[in-house]
PDB file of N, CA and C in Angstrom:
ATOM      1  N   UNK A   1      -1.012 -22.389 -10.577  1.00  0.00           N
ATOM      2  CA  UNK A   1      -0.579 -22.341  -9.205  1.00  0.00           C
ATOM      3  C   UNK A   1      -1.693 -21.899  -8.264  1.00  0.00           C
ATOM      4  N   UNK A   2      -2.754 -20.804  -8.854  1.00  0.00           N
ATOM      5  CA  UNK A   2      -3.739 -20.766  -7.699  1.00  0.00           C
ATOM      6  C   UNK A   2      -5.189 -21.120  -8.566  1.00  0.00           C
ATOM      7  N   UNK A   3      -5.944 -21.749  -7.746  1.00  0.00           N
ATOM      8  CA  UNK A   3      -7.083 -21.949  -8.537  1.00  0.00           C
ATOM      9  C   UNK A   3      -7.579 -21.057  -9.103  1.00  0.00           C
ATOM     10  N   UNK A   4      -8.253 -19.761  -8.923  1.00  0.00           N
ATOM     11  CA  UNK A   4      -8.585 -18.540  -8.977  1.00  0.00           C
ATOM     12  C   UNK A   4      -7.835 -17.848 -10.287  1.00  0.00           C
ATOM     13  N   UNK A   5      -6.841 -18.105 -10.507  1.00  0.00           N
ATOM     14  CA  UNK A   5      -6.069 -17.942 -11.742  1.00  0.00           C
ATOM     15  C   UNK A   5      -5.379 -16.355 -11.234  1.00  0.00           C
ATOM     16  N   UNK A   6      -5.007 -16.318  -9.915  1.00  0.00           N
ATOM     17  CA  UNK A   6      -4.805 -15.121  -9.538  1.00  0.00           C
ATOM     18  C   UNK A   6      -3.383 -15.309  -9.422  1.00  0.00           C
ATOM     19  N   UNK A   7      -2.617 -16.225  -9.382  1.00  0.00           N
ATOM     20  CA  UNK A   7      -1.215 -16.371  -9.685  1.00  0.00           C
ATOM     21  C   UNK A   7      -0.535 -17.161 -10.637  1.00  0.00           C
ATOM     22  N   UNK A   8       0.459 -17.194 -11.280  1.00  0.00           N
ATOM     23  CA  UNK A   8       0.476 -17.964 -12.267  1.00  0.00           C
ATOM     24  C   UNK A   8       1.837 -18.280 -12.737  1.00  0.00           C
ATOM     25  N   UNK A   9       2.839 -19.347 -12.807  1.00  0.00           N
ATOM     26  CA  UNK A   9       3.974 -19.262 -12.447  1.00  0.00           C
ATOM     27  C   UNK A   9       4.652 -20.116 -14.174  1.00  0.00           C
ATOM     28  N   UNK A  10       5.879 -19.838 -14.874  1.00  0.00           N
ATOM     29  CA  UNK A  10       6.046 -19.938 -16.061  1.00  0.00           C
ATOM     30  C   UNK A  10       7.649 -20.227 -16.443  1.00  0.00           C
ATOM     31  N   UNK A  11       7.951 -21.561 -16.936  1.00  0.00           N
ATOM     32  CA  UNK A  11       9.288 -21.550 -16.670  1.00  0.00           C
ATOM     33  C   UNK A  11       9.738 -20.914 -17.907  1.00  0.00           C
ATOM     34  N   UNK A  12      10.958 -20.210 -18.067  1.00  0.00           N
ATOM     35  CA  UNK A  12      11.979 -19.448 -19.304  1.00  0.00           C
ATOM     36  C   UNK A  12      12.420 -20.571 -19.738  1.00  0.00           C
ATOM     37  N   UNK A  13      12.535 -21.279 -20.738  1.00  0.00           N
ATOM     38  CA  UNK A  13      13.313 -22.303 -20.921  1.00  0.00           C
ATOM     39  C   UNK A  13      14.464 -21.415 -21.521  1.00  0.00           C
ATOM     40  N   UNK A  14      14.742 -20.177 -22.554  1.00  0.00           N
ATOM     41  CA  UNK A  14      15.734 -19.695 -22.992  1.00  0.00           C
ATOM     42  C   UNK A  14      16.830 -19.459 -21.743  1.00  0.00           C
ATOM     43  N   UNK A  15      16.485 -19.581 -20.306  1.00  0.00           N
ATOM     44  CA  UNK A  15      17.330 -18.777 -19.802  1.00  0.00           C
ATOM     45  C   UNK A  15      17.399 -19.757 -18.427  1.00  0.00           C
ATOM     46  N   UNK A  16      18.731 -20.357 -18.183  1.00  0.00           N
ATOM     47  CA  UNK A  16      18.596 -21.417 -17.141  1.00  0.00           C
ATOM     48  C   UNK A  16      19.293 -21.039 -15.897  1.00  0.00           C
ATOM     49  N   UNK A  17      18.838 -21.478 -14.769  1.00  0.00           N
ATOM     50  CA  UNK A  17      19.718 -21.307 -13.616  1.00  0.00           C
ATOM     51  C   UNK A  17      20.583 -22.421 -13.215  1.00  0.00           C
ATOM     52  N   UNK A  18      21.271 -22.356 -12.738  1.00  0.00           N
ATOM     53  CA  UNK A  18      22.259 -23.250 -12.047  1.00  0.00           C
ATOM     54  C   UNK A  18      22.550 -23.806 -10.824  1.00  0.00           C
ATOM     55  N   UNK A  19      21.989 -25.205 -10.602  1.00  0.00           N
ATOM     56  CA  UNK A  19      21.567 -25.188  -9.165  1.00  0.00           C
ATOM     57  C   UNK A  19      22.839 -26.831  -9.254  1.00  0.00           C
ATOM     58  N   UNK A  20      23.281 -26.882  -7.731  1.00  0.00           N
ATOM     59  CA  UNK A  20      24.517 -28.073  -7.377  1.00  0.00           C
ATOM     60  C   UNK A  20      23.663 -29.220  -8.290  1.00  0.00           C
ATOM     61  N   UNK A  21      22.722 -29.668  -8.176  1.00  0.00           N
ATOM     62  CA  UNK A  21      21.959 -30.936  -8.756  1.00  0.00           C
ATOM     63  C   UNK A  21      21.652 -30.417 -10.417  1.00  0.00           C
ATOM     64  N   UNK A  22      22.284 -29.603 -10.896  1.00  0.00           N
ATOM     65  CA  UNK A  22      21.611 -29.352 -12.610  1.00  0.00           C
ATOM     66  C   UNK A  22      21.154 -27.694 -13.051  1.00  0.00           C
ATOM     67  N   UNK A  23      20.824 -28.010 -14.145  1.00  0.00           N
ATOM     68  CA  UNK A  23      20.474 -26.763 -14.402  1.00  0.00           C
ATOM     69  C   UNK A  23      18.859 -26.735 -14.621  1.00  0.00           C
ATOM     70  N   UNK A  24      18.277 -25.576 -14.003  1.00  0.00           N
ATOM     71  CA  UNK A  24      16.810 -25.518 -14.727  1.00  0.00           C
ATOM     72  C   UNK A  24      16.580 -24.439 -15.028  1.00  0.00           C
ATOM     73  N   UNK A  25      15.146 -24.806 -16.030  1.00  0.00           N
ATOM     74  CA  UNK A  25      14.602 -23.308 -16.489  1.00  0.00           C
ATOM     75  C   UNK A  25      14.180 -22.199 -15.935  1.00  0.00           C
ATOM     76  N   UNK A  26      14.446 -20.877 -15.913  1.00  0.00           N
ATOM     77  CA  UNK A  26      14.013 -19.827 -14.765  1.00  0.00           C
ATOM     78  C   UNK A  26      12.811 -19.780 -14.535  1.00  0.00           C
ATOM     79  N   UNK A  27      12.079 -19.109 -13.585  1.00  0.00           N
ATOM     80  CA  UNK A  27      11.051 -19.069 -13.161  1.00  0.00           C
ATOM     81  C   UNK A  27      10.326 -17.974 -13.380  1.00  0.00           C
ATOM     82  N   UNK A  28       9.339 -17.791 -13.928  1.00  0.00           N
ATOM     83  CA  UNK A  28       8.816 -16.703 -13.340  1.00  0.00           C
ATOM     84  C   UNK A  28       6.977 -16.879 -13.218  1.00  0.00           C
ATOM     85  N   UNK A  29       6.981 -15.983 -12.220  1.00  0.00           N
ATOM     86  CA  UNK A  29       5.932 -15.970 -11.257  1.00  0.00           C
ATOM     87  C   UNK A  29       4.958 -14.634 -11.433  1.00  0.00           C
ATOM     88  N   UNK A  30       3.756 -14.593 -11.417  1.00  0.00           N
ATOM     89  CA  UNK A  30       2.884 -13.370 -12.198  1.00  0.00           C
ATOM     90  C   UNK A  30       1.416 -13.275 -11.477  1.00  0.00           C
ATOM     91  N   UNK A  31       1.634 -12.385 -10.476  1.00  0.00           N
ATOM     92  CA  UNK A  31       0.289 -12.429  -9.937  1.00  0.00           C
ATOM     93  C   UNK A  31      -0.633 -11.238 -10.006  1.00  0.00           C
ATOM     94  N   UNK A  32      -1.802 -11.708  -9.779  1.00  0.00           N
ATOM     95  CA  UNK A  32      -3.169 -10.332 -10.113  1.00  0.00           C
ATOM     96  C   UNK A  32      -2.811  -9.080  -8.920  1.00  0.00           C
ATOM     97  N   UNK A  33      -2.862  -8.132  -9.308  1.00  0.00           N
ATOM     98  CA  UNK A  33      -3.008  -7.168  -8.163  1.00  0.00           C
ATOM     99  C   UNK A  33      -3.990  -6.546  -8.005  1.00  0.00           C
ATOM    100  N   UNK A  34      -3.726  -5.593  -7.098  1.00  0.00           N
ATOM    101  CA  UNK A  34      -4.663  -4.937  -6.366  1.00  0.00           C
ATOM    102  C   UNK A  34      -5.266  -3.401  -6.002  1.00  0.00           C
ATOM    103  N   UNK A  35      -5.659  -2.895  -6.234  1.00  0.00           N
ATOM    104  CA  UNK A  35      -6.169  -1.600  -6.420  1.00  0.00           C
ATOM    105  C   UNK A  35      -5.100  -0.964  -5.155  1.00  0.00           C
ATOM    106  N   UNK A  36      -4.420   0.054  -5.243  1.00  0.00           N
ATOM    107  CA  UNK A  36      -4.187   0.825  -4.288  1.00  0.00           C
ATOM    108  C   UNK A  36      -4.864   2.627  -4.169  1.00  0.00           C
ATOM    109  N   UNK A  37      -4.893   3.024  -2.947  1.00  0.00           N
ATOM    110  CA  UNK A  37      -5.744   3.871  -3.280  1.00  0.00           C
ATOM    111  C   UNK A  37      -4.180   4.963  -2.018  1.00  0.00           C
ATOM    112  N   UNK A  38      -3.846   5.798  -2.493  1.00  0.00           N
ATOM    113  CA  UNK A  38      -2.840   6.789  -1.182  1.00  0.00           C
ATOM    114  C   UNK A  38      -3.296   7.423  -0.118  1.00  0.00           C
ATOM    115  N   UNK A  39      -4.936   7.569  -0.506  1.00  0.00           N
ATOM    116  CA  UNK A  39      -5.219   7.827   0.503  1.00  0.00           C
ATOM    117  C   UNK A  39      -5.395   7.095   2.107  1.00  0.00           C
ATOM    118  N   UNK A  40      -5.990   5.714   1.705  1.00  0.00           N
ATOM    119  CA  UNK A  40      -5.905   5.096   2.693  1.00  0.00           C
ATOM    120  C   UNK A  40      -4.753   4.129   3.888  1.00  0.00           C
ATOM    121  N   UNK A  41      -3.635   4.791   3.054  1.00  0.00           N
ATOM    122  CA  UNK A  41      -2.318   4.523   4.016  1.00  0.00           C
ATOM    123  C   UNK A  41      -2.393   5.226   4.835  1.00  0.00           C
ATOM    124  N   UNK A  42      -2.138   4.779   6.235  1.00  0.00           N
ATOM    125  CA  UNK A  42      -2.068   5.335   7.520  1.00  0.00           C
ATOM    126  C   UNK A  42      -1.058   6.171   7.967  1.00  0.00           C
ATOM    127  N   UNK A  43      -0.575   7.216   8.730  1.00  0.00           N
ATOM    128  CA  UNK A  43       0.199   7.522   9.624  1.00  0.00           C
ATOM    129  C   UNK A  43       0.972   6.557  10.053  1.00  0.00           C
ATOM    130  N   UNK A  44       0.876   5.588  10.253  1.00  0.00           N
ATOM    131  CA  UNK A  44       1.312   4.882  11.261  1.00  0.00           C
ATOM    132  C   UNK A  44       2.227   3.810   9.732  1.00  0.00           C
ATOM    133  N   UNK A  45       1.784   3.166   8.959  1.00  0.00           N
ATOM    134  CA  UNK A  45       2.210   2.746   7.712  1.00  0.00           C
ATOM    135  C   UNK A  45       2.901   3.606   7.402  1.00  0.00           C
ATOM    136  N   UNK A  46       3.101   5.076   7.112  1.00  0.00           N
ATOM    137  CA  UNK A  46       3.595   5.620   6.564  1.00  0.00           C
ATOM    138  C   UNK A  46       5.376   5.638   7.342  1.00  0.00           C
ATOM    139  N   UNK A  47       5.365   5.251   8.549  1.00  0.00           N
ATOM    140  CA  UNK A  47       6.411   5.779   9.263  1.00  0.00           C
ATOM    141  C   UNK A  47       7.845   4.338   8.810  1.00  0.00           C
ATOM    142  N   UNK A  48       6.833   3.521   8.376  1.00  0.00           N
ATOM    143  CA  UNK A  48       7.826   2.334   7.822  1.00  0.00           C
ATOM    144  C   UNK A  48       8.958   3.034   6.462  1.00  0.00           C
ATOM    145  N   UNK A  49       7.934   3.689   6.060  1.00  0.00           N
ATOM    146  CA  UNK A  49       9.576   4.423   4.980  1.00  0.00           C
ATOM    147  C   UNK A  49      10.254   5.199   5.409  1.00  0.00           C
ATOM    148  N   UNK A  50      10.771   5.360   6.641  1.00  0.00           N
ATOM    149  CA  UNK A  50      11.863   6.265   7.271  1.00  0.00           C
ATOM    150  C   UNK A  50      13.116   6.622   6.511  1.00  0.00           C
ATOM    151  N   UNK A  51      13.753   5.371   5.889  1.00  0.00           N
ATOM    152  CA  UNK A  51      14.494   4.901   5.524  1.00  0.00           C
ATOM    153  C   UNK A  51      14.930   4.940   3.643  1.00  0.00           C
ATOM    154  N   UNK A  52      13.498   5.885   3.439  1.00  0.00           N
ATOM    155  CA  UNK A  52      13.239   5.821   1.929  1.00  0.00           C
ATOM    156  C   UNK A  52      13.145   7.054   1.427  1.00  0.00           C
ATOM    157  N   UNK A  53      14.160   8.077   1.025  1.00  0.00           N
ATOM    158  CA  UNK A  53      14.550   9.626   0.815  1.00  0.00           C
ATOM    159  C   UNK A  53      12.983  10.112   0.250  1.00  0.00           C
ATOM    160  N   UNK A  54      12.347   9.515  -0.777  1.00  0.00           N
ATOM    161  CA  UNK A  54      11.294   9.843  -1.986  1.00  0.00           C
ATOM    162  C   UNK A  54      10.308   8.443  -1.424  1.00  0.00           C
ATOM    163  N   UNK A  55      10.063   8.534  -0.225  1.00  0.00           N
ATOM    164  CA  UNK A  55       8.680   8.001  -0.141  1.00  0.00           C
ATOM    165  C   UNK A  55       7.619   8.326  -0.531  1.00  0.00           C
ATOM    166  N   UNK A  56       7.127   9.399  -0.586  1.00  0.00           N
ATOM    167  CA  UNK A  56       5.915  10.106  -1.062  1.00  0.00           C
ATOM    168  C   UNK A  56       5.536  10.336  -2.502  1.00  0.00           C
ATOM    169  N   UNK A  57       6.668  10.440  -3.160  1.00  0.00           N
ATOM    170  CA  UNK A  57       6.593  10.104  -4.438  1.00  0.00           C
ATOM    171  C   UNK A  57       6.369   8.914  -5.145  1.00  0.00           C
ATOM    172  N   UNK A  58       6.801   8.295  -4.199  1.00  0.00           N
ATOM    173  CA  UNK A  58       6.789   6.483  -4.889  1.00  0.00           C
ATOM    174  C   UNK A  58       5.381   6.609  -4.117  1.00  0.00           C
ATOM    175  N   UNK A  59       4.819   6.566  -3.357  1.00  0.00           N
ATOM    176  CA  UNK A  59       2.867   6.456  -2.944  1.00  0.00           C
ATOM    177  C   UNK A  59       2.575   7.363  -3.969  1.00  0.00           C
ATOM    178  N   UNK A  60       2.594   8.656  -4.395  1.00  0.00           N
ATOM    179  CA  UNK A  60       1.940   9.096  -5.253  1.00  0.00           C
ATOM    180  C   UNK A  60       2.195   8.563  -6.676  1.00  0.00           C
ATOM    181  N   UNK A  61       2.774   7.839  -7.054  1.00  0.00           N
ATOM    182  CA  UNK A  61       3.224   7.393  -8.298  1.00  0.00           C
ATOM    183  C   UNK A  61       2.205   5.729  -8.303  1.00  0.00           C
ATOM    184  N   UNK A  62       2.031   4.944  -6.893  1.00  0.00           N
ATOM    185  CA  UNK A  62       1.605   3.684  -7.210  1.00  0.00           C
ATOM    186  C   UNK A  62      -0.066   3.533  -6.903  1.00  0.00           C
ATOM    187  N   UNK A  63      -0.283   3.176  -7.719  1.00  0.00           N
ATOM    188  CA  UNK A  63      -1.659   2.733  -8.230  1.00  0.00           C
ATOM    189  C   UNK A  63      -1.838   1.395  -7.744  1.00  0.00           C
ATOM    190  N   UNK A  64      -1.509   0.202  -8.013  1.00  0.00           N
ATOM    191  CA  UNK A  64      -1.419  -1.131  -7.790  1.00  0.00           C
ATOM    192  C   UNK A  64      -0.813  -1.742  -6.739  1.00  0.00           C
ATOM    193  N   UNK A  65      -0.792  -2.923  -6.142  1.00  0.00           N
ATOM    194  CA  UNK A  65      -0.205  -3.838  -5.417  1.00  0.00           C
ATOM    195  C   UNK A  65      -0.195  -5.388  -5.560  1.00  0.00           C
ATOM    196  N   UNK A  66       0.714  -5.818  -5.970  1.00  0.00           N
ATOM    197  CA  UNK A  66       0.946  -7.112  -6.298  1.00  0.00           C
ATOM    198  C   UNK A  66       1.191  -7.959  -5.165  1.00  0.00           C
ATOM    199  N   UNK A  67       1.116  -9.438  -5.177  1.00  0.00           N
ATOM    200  CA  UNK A  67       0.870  -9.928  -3.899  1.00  0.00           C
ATOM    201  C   UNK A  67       1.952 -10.004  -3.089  1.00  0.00           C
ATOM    202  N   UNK A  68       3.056 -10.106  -3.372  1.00  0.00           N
ATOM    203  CA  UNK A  68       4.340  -9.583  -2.032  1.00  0.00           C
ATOM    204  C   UNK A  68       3.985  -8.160  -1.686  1.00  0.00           C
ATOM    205  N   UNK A  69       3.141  -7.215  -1.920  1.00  0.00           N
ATOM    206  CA  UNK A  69       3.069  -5.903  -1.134  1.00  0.00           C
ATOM    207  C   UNK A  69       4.428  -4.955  -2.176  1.00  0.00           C
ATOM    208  N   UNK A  70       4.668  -4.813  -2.976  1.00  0.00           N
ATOM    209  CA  UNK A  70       5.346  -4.491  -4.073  1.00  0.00           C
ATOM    210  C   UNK A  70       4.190  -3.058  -4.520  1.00  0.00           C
ATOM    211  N   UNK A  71       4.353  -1.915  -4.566  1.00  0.00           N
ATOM    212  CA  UNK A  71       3.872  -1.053  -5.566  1.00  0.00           C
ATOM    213  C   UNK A  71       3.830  -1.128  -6.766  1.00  0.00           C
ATOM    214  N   UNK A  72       2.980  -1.126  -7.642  1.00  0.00           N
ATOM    215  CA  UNK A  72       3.223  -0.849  -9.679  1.00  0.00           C
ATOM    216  C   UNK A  72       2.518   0.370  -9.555  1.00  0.00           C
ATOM    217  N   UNK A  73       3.327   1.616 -10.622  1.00  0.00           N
ATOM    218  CA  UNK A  73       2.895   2.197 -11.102  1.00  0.00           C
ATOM    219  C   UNK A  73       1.473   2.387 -12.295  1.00  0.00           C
ATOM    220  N   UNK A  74       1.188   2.939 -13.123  1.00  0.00           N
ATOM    221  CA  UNK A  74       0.504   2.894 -13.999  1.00  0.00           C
ATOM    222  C   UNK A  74       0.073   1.651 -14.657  1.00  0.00           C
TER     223      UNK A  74
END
């Protein structure tokens, strides 16, 4: 899916979805991430987790970033 081999997408054949026109094999999708570092989140970034009881824990816990902007831990 990307030249770069930085994304990479894989159908389940064990496991099918169900769509009006048929059934197909699930999808899944696997991309390279990206170094995250906590320090360099902003004030201003930071104010987007208002809404998130244990924000600070989840930044201190993530290391990585996958390409939807998704945190991974370890």
């Amino acid at each position: 899916m990307s030249p770069d081999d930085a994304l990479s997408s894989f159908a389940v054949e064990a496991y099918k979805v169900a769509y009006q026109e048929g059934e197909l094999p699930a999808q899944v999708m696997m991309a390279d991430v990206t170094p995250f570092n906590q320090e360099t989140i902003t004030d201003m970034e930071r104010t987007q987790f208002w809404t998130m009881p244990d924000a600070e824990d989840v930044l201190q816990e993530c290391h990585y970033i996958d390409f939807d902007g998704a945190c991974k831990g370890n």
